[in-house]
PDB file of N, CA and C in Angstrom:
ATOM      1  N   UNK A   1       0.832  -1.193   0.000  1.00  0.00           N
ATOM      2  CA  UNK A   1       0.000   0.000   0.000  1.00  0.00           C
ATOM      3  C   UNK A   1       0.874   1.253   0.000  1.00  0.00           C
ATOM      4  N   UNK A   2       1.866   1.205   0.789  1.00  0.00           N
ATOM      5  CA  UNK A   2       2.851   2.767   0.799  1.00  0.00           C
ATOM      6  C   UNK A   2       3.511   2.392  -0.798  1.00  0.00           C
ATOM      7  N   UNK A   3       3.683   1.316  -1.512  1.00  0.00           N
ATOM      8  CA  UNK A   3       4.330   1.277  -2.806  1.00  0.00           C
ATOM      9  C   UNK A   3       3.355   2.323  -3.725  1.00  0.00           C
ATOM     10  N   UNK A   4       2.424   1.704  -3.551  1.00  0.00           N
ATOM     11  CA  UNK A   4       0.904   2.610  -4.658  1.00  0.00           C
ATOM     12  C   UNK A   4       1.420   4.022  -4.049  1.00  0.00           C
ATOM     13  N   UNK A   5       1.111   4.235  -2.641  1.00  0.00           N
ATOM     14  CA  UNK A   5       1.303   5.795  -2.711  1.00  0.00           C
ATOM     15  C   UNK A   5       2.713   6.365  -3.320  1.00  0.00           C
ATOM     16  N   UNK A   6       3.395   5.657  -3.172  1.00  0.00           N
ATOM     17  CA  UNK A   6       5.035   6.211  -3.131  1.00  0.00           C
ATOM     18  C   UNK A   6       4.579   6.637  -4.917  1.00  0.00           C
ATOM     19  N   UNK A   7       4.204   5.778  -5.341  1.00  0.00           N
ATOM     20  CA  UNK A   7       4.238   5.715  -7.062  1.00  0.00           C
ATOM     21  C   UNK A   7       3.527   6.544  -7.628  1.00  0.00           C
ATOM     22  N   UNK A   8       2.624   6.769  -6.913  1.00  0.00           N
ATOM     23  CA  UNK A   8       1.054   7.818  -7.373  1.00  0.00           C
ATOM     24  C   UNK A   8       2.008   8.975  -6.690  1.00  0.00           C
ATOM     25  N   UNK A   9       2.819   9.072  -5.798  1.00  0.00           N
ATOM     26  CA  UNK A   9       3.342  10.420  -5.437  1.00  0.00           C
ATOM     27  C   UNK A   9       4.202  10.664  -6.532  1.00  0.00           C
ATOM     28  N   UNK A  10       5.119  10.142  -7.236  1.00  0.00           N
ATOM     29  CA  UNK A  10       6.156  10.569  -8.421  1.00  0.00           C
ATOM     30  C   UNK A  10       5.408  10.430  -9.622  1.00  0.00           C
ATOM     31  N   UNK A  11       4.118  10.051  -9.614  1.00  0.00           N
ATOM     32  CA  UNK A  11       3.578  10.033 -10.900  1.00  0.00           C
ATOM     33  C   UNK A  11       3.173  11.523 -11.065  1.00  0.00           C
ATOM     34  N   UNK A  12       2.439  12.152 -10.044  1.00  0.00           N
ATOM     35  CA  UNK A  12       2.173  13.335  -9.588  1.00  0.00           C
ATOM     36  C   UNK A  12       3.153  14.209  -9.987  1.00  0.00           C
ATOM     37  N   UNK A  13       3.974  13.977  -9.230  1.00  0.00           N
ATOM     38  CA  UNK A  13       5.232  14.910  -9.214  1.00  0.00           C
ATOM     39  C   UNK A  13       6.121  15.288 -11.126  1.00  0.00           C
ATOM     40  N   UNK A  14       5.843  14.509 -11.588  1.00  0.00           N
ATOM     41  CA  UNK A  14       6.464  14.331 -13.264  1.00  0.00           C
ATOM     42  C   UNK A  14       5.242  14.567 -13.938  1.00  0.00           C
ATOM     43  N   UNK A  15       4.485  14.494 -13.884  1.00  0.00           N
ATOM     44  CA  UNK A  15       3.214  14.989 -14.532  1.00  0.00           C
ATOM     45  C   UNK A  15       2.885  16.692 -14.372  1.00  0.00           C
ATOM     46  N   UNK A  16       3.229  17.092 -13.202  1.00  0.00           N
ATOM     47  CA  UNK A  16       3.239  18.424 -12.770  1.00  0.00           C
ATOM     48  C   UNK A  16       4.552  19.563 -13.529  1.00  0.00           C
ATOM     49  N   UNK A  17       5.324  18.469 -13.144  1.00  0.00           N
ATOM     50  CA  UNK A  17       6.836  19.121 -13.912  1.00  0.00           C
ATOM     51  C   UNK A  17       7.125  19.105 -15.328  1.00  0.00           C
ATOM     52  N   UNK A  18       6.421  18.584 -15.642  1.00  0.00           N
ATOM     53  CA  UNK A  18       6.450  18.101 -17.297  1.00  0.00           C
ATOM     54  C   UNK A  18       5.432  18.898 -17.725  1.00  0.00           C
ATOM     55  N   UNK A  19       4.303  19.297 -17.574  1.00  0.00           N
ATOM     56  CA  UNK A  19       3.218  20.227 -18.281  1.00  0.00           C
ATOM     57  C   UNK A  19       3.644  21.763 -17.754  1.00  0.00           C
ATOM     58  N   UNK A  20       4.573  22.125 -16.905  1.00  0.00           N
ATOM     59  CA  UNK A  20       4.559  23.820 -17.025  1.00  0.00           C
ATOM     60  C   UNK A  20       5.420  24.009 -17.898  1.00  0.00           C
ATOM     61  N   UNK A  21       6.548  23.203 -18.004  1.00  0.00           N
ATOM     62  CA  UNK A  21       7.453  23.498 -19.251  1.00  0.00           C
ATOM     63  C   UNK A  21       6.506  23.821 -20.455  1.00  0.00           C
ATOM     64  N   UNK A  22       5.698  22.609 -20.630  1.00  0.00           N
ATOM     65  CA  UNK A  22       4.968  22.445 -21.832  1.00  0.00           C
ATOM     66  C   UNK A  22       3.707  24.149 -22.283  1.00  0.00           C
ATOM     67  N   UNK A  23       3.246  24.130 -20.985  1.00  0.00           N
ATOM     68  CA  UNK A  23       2.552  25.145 -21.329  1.00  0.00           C
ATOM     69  C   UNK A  23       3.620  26.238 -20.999  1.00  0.00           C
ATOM     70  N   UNK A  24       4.124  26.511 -20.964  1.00  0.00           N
ATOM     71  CA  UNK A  24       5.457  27.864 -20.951  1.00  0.00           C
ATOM     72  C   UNK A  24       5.539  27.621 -22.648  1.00  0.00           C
ATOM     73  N   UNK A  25       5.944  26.440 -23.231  1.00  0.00           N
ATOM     74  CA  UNK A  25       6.385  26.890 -24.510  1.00  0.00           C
ATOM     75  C   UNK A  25       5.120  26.662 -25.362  1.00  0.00           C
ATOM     76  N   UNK A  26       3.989  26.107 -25.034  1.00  0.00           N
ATOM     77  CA  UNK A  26       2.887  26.244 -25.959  1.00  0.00           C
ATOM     78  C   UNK A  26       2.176  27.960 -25.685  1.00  0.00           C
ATOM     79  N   UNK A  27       2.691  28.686 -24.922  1.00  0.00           N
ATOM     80  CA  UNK A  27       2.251  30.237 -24.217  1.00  0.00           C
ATOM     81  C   UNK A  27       2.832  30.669 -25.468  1.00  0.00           C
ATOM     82  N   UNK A  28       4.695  30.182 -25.238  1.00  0.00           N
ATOM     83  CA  UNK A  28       5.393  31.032 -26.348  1.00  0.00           C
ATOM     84  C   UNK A  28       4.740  30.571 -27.581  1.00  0.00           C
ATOM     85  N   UNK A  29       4.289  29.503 -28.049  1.00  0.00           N
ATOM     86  CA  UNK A  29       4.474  29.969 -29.630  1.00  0.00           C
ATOM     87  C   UNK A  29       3.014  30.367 -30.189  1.00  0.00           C
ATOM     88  N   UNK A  30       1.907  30.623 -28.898  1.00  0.00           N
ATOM     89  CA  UNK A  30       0.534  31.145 -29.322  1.00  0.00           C
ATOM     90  C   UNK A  30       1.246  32.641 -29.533  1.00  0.00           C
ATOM     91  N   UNK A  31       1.690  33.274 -28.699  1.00  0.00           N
ATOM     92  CA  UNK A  31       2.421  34.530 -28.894  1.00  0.00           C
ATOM     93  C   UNK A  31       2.964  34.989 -30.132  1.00  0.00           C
ATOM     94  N   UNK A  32       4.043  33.823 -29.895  1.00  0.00           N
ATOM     95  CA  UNK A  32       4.739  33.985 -31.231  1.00  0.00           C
ATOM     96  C   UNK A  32       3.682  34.129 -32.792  1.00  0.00           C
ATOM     97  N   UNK A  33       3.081  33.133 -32.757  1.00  0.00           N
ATOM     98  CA  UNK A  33       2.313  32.913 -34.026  1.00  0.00           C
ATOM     99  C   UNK A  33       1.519  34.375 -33.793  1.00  0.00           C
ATOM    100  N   UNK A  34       0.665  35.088 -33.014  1.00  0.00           N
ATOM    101  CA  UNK A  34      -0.226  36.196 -32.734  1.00  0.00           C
ATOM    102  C   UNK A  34       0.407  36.909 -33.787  1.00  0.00           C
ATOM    103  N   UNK A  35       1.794  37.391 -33.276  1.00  0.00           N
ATOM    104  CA  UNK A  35       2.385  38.368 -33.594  1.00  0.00           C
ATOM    105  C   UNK A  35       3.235  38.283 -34.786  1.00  0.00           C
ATOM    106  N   UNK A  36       3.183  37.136 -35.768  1.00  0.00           N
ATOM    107  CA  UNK A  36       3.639  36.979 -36.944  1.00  0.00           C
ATOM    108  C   UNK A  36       2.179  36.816 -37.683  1.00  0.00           C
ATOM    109  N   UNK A  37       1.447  36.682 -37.311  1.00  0.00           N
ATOM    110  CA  UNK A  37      -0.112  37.102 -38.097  1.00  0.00           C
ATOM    111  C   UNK A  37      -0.488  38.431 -38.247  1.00  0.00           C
ATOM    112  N   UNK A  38      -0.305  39.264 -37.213  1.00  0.00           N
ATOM    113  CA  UNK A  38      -0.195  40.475 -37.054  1.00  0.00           C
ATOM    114  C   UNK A  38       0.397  41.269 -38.128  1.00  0.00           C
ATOM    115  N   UNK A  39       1.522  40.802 -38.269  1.00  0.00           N
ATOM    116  CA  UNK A  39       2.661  41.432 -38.784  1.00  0.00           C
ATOM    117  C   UNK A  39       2.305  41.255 -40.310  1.00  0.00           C
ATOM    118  N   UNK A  40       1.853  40.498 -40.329  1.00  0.00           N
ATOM    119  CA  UNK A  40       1.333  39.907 -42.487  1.00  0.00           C
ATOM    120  C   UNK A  40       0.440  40.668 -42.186  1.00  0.00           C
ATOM    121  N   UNK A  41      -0.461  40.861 -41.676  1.00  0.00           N
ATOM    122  CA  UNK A  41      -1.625  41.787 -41.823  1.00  0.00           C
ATOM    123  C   UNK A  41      -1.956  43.515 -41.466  1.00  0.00           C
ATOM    124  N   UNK A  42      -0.453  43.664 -40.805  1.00  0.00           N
ATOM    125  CA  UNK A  42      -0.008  44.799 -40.736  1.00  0.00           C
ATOM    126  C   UNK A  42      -1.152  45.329 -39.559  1.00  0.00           C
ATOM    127  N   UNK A  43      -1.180  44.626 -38.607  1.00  0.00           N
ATOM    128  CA  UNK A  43      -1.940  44.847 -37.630  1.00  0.00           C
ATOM    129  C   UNK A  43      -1.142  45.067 -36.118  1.00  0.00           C
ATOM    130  N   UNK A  44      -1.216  45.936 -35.271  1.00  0.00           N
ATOM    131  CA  UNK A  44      -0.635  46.347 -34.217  1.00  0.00           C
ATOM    132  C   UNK A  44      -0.297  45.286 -32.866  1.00  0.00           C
ATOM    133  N   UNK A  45       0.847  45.031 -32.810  1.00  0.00           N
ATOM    134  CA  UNK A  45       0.469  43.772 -31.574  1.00  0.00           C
ATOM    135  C   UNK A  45      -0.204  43.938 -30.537  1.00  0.00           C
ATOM    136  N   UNK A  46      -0.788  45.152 -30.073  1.00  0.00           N
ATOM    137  CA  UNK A  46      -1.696  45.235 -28.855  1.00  0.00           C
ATOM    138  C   UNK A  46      -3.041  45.070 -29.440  1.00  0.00           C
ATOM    139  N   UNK A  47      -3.329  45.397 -30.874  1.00  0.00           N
ATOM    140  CA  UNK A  47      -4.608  44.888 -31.102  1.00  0.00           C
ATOM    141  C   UNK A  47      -4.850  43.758 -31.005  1.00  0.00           C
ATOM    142  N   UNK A  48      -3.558  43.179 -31.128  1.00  0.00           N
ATOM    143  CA  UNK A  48      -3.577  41.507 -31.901  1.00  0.00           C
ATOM    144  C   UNK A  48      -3.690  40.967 -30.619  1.00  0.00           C
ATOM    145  N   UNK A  49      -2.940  41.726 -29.212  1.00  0.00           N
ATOM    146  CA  UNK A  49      -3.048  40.803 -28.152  1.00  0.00           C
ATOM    147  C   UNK A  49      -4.229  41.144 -27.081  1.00  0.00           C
ATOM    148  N   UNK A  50      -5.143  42.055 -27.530  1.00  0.00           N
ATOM    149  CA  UNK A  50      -6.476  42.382 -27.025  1.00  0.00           C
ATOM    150  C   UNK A  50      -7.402  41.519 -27.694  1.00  0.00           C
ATOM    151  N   UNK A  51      -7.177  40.501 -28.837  1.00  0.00           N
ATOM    152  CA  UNK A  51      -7.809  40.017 -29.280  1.00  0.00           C
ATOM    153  C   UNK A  51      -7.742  38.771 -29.402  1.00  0.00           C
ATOM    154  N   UNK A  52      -6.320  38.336 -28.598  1.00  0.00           N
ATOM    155  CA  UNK A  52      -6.515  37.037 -28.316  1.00  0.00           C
ATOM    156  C   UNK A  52      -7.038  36.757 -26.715  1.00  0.00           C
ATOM    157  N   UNK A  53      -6.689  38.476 -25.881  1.00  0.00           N
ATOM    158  CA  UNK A  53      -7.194  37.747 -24.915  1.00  0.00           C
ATOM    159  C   UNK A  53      -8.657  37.881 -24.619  1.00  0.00           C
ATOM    160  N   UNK A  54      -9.544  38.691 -25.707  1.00  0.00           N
ATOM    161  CA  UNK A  54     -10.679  38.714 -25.600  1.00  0.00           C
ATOM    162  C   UNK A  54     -11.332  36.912 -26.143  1.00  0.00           C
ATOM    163  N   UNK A  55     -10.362  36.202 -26.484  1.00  0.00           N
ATOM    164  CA  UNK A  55     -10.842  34.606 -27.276  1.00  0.00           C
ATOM    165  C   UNK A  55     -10.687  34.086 -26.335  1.00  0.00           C
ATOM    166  N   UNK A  56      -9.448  34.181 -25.877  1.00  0.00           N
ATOM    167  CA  UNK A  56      -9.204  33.088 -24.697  1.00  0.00           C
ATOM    168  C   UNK A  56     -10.368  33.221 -23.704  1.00  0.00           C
ATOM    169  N   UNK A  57     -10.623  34.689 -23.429  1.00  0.00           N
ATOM    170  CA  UNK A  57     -11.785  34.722 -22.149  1.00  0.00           C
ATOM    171  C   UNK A  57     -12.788  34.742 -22.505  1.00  0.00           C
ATOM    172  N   UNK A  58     -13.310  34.497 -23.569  1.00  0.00           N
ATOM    173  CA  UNK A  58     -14.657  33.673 -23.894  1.00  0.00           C
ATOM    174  C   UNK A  58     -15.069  32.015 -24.366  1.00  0.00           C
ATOM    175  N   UNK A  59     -13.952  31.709 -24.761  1.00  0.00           N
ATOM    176  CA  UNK A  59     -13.790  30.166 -24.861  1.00  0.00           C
ATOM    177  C   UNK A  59     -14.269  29.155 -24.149  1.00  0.00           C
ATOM    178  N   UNK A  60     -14.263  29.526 -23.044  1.00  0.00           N
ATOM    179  CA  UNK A  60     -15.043  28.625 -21.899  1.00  0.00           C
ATOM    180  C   UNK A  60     -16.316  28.867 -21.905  1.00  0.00           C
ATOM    181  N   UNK A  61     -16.813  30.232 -22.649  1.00  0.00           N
ATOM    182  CA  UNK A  61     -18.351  30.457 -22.187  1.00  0.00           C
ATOM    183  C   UNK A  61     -18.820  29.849 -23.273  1.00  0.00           C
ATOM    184  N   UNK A  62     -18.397  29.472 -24.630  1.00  0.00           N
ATOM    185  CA  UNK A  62     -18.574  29.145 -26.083  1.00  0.00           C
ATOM    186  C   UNK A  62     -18.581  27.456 -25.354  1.00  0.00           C
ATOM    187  N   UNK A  63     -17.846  26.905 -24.682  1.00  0.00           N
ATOM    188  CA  UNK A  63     -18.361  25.031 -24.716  1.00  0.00           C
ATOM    189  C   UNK A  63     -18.646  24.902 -23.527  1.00  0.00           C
ATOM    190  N   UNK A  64     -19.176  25.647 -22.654  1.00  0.00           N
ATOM    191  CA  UNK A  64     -20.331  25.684 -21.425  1.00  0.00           C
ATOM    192  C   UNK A  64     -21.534  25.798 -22.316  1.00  0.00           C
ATOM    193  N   UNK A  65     -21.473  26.537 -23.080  1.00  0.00           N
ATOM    194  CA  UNK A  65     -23.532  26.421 -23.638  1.00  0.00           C
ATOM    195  C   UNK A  65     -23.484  25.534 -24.711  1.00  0.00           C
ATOM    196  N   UNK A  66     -22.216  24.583 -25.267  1.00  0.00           N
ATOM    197  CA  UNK A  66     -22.611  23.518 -26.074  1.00  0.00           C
ATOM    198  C   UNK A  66     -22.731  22.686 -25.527  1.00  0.00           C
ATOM    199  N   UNK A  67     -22.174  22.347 -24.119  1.00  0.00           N
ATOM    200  CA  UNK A  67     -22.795  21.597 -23.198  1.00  0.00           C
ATOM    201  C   UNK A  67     -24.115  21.456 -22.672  1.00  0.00           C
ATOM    202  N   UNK A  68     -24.224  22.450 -22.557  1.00  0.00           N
ATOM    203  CA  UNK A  68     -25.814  22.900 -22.028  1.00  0.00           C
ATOM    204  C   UNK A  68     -26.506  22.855 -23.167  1.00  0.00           C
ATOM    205  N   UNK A  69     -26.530  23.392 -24.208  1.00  0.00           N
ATOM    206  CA  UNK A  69     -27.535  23.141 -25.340  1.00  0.00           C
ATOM    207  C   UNK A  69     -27.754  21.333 -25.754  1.00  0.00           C
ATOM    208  N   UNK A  70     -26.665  20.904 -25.694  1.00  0.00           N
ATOM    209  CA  UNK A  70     -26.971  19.128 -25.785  1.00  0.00           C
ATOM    210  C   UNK A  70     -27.721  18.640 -24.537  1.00  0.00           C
ATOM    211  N   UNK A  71     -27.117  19.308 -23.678  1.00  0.00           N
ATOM    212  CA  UNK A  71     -28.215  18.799 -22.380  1.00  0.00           C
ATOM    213  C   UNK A  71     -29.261  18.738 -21.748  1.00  0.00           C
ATOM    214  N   UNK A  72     -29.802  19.800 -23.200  1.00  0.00           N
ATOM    215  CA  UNK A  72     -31.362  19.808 -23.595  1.00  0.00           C
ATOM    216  C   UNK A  72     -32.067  20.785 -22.859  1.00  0.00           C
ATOM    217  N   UNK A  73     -30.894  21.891 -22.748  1.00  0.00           N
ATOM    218  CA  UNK A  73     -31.114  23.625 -21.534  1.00  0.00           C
ATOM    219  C   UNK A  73     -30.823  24.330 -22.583  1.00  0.00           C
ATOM    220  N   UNK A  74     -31.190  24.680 -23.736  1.00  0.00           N
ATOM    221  CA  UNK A  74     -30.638  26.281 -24.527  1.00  0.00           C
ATOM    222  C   UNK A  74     -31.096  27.744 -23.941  1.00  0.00           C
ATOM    223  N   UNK A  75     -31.638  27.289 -22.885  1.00  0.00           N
ATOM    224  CA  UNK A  75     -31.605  28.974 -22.105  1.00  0.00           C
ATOM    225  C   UNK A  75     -30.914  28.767 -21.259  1.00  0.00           C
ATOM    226  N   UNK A  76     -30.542  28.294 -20.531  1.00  0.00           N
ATOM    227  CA  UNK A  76     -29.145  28.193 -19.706  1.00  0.00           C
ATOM    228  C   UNK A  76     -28.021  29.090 -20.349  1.00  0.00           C
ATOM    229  N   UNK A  77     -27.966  28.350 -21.897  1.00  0.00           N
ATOM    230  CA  UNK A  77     -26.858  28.579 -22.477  1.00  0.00           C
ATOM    231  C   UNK A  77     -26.969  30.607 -22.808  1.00  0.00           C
ATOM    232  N   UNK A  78     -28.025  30.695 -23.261  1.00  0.00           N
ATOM    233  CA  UNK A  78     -28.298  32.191 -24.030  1.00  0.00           C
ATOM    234  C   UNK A  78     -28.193  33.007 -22.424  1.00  0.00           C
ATOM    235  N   UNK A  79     -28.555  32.186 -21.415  1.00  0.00           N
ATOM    236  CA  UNK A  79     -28.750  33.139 -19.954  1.00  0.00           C
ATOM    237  C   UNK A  79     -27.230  33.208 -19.851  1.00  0.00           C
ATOM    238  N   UNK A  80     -26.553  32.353 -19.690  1.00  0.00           N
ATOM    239  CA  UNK A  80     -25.263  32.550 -19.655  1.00  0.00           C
ATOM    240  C   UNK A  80     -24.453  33.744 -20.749  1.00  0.00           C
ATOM    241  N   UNK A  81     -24.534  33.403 -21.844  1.00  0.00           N
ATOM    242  CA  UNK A  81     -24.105  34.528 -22.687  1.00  0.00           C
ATOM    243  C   UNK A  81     -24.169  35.918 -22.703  1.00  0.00           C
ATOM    244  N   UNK A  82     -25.564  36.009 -22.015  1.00  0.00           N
ATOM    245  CA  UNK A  82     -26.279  37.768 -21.916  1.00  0.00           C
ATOM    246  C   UNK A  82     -25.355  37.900 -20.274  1.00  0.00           C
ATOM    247  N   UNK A  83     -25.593  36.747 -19.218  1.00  0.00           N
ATOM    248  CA  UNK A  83     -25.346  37.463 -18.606  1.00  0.00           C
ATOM    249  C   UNK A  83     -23.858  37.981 -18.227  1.00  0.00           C
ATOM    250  N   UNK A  84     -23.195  36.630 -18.539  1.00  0.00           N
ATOM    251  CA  UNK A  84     -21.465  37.114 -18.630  1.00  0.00           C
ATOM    252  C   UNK A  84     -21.008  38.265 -19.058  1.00  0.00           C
ATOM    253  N   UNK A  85     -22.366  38.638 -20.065  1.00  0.00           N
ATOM    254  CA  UNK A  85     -21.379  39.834 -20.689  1.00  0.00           C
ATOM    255  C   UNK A  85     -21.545  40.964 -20.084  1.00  0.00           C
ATOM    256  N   UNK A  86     -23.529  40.938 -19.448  1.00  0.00           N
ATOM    257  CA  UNK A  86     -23.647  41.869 -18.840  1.00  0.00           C
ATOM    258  C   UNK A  86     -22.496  42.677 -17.352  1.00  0.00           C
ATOM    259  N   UNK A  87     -22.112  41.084 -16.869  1.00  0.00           N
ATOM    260  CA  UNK A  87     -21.394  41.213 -15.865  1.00  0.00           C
ATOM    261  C   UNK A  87     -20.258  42.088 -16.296  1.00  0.00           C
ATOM    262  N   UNK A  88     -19.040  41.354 -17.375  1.00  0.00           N
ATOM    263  CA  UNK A  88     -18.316  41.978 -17.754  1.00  0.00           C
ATOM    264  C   UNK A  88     -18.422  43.923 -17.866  1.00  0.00           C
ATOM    265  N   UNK A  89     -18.862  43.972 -18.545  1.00  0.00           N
ATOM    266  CA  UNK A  89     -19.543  45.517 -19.157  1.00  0.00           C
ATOM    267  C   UNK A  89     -20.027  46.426 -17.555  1.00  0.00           C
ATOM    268  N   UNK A  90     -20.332  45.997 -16.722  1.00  0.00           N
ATOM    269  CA  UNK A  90     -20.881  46.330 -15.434  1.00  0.00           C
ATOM    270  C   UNK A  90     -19.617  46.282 -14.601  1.00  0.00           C
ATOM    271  N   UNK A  91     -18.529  45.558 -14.544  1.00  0.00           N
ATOM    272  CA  UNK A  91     -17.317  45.474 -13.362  1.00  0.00           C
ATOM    273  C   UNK A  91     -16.445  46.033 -14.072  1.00  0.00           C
ATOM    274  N   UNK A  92     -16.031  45.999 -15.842  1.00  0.00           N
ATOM    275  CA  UNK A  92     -15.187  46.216 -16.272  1.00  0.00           C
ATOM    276  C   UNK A  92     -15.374  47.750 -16.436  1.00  0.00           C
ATOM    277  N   UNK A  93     -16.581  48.767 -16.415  1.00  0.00           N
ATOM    278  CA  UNK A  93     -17.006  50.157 -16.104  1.00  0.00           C
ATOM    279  C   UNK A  93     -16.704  50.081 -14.840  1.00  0.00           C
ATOM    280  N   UNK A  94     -17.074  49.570 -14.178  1.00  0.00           N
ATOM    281  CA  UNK A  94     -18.110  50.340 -12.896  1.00  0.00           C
ATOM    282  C   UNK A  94     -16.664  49.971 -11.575  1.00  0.00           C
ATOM    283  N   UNK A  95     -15.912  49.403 -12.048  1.00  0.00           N
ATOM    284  CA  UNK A  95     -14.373  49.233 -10.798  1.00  0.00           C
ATOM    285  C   UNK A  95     -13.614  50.443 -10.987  1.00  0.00           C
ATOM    286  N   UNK A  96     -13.296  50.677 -12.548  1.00  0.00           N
ATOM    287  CA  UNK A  96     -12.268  51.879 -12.468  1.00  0.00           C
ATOM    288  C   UNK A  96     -13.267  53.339 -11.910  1.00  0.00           C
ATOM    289  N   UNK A  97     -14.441  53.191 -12.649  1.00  0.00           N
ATOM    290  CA  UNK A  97     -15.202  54.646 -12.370  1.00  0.00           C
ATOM    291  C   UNK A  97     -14.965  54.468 -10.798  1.00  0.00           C
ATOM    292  N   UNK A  98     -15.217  53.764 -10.130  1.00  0.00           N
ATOM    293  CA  UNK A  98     -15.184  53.758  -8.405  1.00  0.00           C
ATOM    294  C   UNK A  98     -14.375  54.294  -7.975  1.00  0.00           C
ATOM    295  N   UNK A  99     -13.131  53.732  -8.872  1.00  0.00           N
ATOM    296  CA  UNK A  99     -11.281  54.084  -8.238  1.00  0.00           C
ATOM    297  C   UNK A  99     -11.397  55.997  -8.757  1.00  0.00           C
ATOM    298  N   UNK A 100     -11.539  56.252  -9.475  1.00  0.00           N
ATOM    299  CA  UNK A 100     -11.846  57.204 -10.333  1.00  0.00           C
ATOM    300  C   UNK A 100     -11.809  58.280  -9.307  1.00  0.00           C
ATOM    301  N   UNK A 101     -13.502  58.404  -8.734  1.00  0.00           N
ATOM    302  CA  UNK A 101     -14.060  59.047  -7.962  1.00  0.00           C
ATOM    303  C   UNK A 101     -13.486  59.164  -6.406  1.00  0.00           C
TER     304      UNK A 101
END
């Protein structure tokens, strides 16, 4: 029984150590690629990187309601959409105006 744990502990441990490398260099070459798309299209890298991180932070809300729409809820899914955004649009105003004032 301490063998299983000992083993499930280094399986852990190399599984952990092995995927930050991985996502460190799959980070770099989403970057990389951004900004050589950019560049053919003669597009600004802060546009280019406002616009990947506007993808990345909707991506999850895009296969949460294909989940939910198969799961036989398509207002779940549309409630979710309106309201994320509403949220967004409401904290992403309404924090700085606070600091602001």
């Amino acid at each position: 029984n301490d063998l299983f744990s000992l083993d499930i502990f280094f399986l852990i441990n190399r599984t952990f150590f092995f995927s930050v490398p991985l996502g460190a260099g799959l980070a770099y070459l989403l970057v990389w690629l951004v900004v050589n798309v950019g560049f053919a299209l003669n597009i600004r890298d802060s546009i280019m990187g406002l616009t990947l991180l506007a993808f990345g932070s909707s991506i999850e809300e895009i296969f949460s309601a294909v989940v939910m729409t198969r799961r036989g809820h398509p207002e779940m899914a549309i409630a979710g959409s309106i309201g994320s955004n509403v949220f967004d649009i409401l904290m992403g105003l309404g924090i700085p105006w606070l600091f602001r004032n």
